[in-house]
N, C-alpha and C. Protein backbone atom coordinates (compact mmCIF):
# COMPACT_ATOMS: atom_id res chain seq x y z
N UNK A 1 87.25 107.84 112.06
CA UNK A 1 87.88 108.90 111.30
C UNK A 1 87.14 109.02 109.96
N UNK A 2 86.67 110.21 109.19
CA UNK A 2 85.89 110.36 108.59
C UNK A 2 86.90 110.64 107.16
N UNK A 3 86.59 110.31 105.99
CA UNK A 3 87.57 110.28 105.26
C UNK A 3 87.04 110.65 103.49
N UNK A 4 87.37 111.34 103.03
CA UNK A 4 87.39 111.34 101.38
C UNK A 4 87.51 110.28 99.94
N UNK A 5 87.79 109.35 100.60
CA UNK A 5 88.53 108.60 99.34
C UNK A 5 87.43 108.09 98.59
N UNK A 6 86.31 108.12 99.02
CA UNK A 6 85.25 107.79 97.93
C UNK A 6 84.95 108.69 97.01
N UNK A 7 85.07 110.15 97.35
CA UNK A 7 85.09 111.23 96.89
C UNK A 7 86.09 111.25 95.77
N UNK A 8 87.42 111.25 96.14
CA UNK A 8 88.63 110.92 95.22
C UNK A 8 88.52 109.69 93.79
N UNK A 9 88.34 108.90 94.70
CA UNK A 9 88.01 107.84 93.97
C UNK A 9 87.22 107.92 93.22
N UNK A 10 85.78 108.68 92.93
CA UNK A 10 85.03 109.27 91.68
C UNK A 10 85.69 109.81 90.89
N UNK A 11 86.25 110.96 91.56
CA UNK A 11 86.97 112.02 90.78
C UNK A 11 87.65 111.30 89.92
N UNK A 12 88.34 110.18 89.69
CA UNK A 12 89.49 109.68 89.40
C UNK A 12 89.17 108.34 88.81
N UNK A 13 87.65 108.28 88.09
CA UNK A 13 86.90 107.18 87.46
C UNK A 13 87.35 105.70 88.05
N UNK A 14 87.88 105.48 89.58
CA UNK A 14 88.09 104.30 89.80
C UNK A 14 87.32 103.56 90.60
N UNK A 15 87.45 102.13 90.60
CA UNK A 15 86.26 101.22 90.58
C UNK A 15 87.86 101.42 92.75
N UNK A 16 87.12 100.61 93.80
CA UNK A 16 87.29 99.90 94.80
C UNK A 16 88.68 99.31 94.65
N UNK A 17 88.39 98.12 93.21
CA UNK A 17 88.86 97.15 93.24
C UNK A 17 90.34 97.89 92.32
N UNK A 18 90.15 98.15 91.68
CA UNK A 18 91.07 99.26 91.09
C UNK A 18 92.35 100.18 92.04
N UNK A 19 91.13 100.62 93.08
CA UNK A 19 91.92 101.55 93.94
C UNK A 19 92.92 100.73 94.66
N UNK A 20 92.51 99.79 95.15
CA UNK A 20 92.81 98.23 95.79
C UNK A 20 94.46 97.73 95.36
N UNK A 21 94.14 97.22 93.52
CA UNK A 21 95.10 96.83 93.00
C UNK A 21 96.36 98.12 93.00
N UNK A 22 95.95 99.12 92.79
CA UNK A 22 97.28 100.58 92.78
C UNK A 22 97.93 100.40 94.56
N UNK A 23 97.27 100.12 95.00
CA UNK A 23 97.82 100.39 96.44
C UNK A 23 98.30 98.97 97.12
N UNK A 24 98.09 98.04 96.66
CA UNK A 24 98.68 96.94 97.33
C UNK A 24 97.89 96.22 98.63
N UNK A 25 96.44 96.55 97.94
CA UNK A 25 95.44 96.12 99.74
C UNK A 25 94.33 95.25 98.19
N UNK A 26 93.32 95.12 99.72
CA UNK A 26 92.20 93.85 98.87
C UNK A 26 90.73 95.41 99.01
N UNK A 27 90.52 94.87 97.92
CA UNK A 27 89.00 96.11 97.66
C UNK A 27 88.30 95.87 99.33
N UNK A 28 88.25 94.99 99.95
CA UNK A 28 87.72 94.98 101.67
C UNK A 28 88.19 95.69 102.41
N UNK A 29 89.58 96.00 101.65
CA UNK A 29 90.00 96.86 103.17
C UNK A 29 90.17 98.33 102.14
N UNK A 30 89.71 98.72 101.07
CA UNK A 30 89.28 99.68 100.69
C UNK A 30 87.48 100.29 101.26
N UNK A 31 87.10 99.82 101.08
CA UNK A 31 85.76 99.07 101.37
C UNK A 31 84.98 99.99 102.76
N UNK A 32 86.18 98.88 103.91
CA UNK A 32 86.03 99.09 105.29
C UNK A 32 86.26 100.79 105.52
N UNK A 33 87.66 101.04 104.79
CA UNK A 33 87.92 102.63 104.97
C UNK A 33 87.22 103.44 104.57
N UNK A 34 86.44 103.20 103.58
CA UNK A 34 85.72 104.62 102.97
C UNK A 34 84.47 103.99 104.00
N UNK A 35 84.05 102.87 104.59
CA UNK A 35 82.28 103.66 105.30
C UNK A 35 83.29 103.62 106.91
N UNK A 36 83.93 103.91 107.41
CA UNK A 36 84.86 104.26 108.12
C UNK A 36 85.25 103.23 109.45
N UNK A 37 84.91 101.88 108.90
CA UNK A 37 85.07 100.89 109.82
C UNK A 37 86.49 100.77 110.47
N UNK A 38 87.81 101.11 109.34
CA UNK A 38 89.40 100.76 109.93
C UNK A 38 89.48 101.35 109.33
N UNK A 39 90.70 102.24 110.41
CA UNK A 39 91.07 103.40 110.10
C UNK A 39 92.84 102.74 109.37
N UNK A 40 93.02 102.94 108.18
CA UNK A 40 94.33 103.08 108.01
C UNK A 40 95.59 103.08 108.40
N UNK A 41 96.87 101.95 108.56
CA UNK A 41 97.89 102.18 109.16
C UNK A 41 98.41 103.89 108.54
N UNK A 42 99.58 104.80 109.31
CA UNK A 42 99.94 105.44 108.63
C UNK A 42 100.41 105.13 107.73
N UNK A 43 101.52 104.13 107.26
CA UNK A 43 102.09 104.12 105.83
C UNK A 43 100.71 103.64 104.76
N UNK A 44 100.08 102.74 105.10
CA UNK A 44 98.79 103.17 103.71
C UNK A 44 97.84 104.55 104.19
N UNK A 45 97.61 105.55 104.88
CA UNK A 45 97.39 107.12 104.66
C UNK A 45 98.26 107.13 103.91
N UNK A 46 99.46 107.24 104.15
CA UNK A 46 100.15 108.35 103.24
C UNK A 46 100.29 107.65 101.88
N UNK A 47 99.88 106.55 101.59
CA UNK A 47 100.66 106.05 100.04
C UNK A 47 98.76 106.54 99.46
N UNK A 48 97.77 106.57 100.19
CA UNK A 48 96.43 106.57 99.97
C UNK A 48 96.82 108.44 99.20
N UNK A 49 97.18 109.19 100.15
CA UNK A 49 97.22 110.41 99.74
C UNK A 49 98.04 110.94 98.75
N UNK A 50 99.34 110.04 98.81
CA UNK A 50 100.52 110.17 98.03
C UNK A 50 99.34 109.60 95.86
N UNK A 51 98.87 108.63 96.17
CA UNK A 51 98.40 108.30 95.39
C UNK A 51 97.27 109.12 94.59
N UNK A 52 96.26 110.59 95.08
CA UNK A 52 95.52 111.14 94.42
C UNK A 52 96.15 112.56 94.83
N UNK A 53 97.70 112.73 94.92
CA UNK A 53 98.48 114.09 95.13
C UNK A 53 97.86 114.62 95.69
N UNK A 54 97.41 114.73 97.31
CA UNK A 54 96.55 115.58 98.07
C UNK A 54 97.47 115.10 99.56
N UNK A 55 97.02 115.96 100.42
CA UNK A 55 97.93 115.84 101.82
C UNK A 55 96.66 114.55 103.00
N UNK A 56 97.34 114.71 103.65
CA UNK A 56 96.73 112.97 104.69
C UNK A 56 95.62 113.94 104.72
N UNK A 57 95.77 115.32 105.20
CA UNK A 57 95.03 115.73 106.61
C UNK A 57 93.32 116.16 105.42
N UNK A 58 93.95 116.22 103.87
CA UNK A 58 92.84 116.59 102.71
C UNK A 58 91.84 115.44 103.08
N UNK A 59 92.43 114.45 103.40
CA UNK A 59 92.25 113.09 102.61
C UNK A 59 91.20 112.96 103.91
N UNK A 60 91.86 112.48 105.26
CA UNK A 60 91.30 111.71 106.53
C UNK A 60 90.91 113.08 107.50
N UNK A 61 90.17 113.35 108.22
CA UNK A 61 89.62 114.53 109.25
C UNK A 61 89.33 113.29 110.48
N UNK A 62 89.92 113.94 111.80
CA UNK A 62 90.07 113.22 112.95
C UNK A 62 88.57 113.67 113.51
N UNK A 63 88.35 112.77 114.01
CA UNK A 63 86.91 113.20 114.61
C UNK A 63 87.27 112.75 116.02
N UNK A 64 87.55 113.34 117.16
CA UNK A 64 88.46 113.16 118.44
C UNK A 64 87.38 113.67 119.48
């Protein structure tokens, strides 16, 4: 699944480890998601999206 949050995560002057600590995960499993190794349970999508006010579907694009 191909995803934005590195994108966001510029926008939004934050470091990985940063993004990491706001969300309740380890910068690895920030890490893994943005070069698109693991894909996200839904409840971290939505706290991921909930977190830079944008919708899941802004955020993650299904590649099916």
């Amino acid at each position: 699944m191909k995803n934005k949050i590195k994108v966001y995560r510029a926008m939004h002057d934050l470091t990985q480890e940063a993004l990491a600590a706001e969300l309740g995960v380890t910068r690895q499993t920030i890490l893994a998601i943005e070069k698109g190794k693991y894909d996200p349970s839904i409840d971290l999508a939505f706290r991921i999206a909930r977190f830079f006010s944008v919708s899941v579907e802004d955020l993650f694009q299904y590649e099916g």
